[in-house]
Protein backbone atom coordinates (compact mmCIF):
# COMPACT_ATOMS: atom_id res chain seq x y z
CA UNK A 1 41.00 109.03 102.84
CA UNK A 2 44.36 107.71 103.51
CA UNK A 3 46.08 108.54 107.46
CA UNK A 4 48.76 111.09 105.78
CA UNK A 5 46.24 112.75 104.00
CA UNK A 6 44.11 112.97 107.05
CA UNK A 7 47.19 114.04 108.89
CA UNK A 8 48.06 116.72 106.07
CA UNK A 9 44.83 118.32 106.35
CA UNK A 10 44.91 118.82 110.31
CA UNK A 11 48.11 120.34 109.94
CA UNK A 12 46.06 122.69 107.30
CA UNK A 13 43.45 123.16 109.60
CA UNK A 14 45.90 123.53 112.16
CA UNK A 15 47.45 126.70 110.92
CA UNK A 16 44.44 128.58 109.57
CA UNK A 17 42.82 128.32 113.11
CA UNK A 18 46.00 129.77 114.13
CA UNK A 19 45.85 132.56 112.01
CA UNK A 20 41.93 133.06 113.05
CA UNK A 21 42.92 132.82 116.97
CA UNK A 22 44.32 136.72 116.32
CA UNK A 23 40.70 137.43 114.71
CA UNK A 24 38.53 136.09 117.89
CA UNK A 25 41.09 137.07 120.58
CA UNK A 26 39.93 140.44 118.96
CA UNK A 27 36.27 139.84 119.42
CA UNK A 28 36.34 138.52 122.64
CA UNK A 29 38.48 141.89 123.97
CA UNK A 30 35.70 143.85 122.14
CA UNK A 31 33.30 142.00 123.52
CA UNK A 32 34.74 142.25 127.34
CA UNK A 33 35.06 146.45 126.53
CA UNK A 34 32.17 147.79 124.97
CA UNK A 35 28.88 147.69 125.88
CA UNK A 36 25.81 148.66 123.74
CA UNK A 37 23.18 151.02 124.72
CA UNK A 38 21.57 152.53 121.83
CA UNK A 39 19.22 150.09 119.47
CA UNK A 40 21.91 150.83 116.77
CA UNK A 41 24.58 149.85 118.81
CA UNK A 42 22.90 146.62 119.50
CA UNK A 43 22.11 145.96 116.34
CA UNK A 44 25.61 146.05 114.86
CA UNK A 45 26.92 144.41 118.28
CA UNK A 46 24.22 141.45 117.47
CA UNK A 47 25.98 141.65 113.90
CA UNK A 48 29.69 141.20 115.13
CA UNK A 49 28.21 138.26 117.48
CA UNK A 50 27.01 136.62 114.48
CA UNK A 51 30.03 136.71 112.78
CA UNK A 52 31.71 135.57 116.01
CA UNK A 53 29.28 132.39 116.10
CA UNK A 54 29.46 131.36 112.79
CA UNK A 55 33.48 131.44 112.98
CA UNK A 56 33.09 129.17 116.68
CA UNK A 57 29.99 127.18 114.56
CA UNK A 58 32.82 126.68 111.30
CA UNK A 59 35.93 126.10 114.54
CA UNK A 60 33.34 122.64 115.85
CA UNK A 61 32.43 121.44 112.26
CA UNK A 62 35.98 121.10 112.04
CA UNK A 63 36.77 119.57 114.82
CA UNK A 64 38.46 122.01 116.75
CA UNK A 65 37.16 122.69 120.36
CA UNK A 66 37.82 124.98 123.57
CA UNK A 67 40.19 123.96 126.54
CA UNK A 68 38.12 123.45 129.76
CA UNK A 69 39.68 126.39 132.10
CA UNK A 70 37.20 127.38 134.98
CA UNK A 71 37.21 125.12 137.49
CA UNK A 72 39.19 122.83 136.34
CA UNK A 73 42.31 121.36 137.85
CA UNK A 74 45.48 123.36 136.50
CA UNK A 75 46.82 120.97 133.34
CA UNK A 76 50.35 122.16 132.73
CA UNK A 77 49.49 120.39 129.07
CA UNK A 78 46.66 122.52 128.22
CA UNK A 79 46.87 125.55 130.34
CA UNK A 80 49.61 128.77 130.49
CA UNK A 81 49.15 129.75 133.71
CA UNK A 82 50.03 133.56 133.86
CA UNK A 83 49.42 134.06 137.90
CA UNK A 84 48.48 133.01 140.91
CA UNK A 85 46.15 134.58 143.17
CA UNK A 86 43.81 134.21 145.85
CA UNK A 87 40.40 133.10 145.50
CA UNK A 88 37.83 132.05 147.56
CA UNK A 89 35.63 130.12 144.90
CA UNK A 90 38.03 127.53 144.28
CA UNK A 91 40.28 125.05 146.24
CA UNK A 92 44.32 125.67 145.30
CA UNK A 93 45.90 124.50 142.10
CA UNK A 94 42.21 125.09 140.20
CA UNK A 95 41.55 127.55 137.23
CA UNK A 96 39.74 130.73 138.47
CA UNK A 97 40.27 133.04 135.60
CA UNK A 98 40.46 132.15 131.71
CA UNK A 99 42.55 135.19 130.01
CA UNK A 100 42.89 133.93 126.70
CA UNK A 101 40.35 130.45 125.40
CA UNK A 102 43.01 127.42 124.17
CA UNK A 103 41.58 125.59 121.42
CA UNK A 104 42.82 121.47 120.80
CA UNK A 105 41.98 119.51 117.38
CA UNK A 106 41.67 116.03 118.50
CA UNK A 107 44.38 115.35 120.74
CA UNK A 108 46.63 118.31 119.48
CA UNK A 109 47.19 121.88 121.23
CA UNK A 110 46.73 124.34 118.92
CA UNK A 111 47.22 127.10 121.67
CA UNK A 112 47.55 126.50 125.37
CA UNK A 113 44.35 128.48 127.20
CA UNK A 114 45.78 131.84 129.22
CA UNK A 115 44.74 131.71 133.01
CA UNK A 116 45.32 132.33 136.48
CA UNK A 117 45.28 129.75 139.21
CA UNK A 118 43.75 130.00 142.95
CA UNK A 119 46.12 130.55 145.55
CA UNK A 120 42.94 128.83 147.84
C-alpha cells in the first residue's frame, strides 16, 4: 500500500471514530448513571457492555488508542483541561479527573481527553 493511500485511509478512519466518539461518550455517561440491581437489569447492562467492548476491541484493531489522563503530567497537546482544583492524591500540574477519554491514531489527536488538573 502506497503512503497516500495509507494516509487516505487514516483520514477515513479518522472521521468515523469521530462520529462513534458521540456513541461511547453515551455509554460511558450511562454507564457512570445507572446502576443494575435486578438479574434483568444486569443482563441487558452486561449486553450494552458488550457492545461497548467490541466497539473499544474494533477502536485498537484499528489502531486508535486512549490518551493517558490520570496521573499523568498535564499535556496541553493531548489534554483540555476544563478546571483546576485541589487534590490531595496528586502533586500540582497532574491529571486528577478524566471527564471525557481522548483517543490518538498514531501520532494524530483525534479528540483532546476532557480533565481537571490538581491544584496540589
Amino acid at each position: 500500500m502506497n503512503k497516500q493511500s495509507k494516509e487516505g485511509g487514516g483520514t477515513a478512519t479518522i472521521e468515523v471514530v469521530r462520529k462513534m466518539l458521540e456513541v461511547m461518550d453515551n455509554y460511558d455517561r450511562a454507564f457512570g448513571a445507572l446502576s443494575a440491581d435486578t438479574e434483568e437489569e444486569k443482563e441487558m447492562e452486561a449486553t450494552y457492555k458488550a457492545t461497548y467492548d467490541l466497539i473499544l476491541k474494533i477502536f485498537d484493531d484499528l489502531g486508535v488508542k486512549p490518551v493517558e489522563t490520570l496521573g499523568t503530567e498535564f499535556d496541553y497537546e493531548v489534554h483540555q483541561a476544563v478546571m483546576q482544583r485541589p487534590c490531595d492524591e496528586y502533586e500540582e500540574g497532574i491529571v486528577c479527573d478524566e471527564l471525557a477519554r481522548g483517543w490518538v491514531l498514531d501520532d494524530k489527536l483525534i479528540r483532546a481527553a476532557m480533565v481537571s488538573v490538581s491544584a496540589g
